[in-house]
Protein backbone atom coordinates (compact mmCIF):
# COMPACT_ATOMS: atom_id res chain seq x y z
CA UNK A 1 14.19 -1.30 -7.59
CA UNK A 2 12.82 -3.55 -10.31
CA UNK A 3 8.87 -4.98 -10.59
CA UNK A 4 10.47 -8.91 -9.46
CA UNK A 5 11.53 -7.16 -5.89
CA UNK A 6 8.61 -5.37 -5.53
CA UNK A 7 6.44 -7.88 -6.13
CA UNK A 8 8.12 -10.43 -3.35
CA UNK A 9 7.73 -6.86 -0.87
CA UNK A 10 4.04 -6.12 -1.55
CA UNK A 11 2.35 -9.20 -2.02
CA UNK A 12 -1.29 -7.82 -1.94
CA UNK A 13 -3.74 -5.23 -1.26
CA UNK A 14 -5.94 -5.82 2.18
CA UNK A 15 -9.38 -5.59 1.25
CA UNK A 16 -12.03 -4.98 4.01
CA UNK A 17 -14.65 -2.24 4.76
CA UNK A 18 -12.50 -0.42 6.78
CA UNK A 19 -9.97 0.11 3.98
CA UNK A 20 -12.46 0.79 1.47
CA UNK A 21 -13.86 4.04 4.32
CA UNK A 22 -9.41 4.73 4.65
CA UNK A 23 -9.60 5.38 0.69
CA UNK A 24 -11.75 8.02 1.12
CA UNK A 25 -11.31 9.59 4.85
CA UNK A 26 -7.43 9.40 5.40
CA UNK A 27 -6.08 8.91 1.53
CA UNK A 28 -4.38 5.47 2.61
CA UNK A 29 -4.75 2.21 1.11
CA UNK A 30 -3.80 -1.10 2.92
CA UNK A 31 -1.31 -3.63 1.06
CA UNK A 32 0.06 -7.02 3.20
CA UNK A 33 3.65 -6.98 2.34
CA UNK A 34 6.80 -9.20 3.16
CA UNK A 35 7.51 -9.87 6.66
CA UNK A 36 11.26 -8.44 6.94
CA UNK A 37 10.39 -5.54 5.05
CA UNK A 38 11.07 -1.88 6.21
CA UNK A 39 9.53 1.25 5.47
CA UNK A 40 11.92 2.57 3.12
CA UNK A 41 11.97 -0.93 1.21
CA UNK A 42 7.64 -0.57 1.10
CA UNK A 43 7.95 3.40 -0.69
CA UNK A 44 10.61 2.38 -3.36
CA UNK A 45 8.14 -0.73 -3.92
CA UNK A 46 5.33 1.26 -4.00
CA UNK A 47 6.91 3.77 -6.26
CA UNK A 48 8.04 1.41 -8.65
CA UNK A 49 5.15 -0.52 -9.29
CA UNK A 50 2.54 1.92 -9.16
CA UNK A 51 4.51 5.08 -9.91
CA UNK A 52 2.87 6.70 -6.85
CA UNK A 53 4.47 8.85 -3.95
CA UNK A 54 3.85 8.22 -0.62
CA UNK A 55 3.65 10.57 1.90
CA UNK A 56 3.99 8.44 5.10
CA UNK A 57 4.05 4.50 5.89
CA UNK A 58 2.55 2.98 8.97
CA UNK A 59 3.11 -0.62 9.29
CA UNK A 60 1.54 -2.92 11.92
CA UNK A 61 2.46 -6.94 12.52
CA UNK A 62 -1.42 -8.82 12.44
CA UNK A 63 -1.97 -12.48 12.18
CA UNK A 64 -2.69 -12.07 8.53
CA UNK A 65 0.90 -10.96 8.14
CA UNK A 66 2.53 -7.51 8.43
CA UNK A 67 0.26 -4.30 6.79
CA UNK A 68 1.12 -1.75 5.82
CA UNK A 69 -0.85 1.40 5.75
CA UNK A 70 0.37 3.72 2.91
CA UNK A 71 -1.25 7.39 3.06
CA UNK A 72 -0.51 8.99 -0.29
CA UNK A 73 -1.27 12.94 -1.38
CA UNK A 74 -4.34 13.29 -2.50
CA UNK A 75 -7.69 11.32 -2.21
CA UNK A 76 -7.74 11.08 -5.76
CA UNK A 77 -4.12 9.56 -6.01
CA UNK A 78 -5.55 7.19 -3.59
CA UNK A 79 -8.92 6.15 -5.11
CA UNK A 80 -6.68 5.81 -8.71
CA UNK A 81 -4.55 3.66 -7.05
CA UNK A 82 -7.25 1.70 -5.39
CA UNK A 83 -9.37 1.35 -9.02
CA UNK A 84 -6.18 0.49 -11.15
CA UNK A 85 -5.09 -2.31 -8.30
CA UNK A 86 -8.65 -3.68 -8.47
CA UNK A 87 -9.82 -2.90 -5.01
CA UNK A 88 -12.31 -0.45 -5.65
């Protein structure tokens, strides 16, 4: 998948307290992504812009838009990903 797709699936992190305390207790950061988008479609997107693997993808329709909640390895994985994407 090239960066152009990926960016029109993920369009940004979801910054609130409780994702800041999911950083550090579960290892999964919060992104708002594309409406139509599937799981499989949110990993390759993930993996292609931030060269991370993700372990599992929970999404959830809100009326912000449709989250998804991307648990990744390790909670450092997830707090480098969090500092490089600016949330932390």
């Amino acid at each position: 998948m090239n960066t152009s797709t990926a960016l029109k699936i993920i369009l940004k992190p979801h910054i609130t307290e409780k994702t800041f305390a999911m950083i550090e207790n579960d290892k999964k950061i919060c992104f708002i992504v594309k409406n139509t988008s599937n799981k499989n479609e949110i990993a390759e997107a993930i993996n292609s812009l931030y060269n991370e693997k993700c372990i599992k993808i929970n999404v959830n329709r809100t009326l912000y838009g449709k989250k998804a909640f991307v648990k990744f390895e390790t909670v450092e994985k997830a707090r480098d990903l969090a500092t490089k994407i600016g949330m932390l």
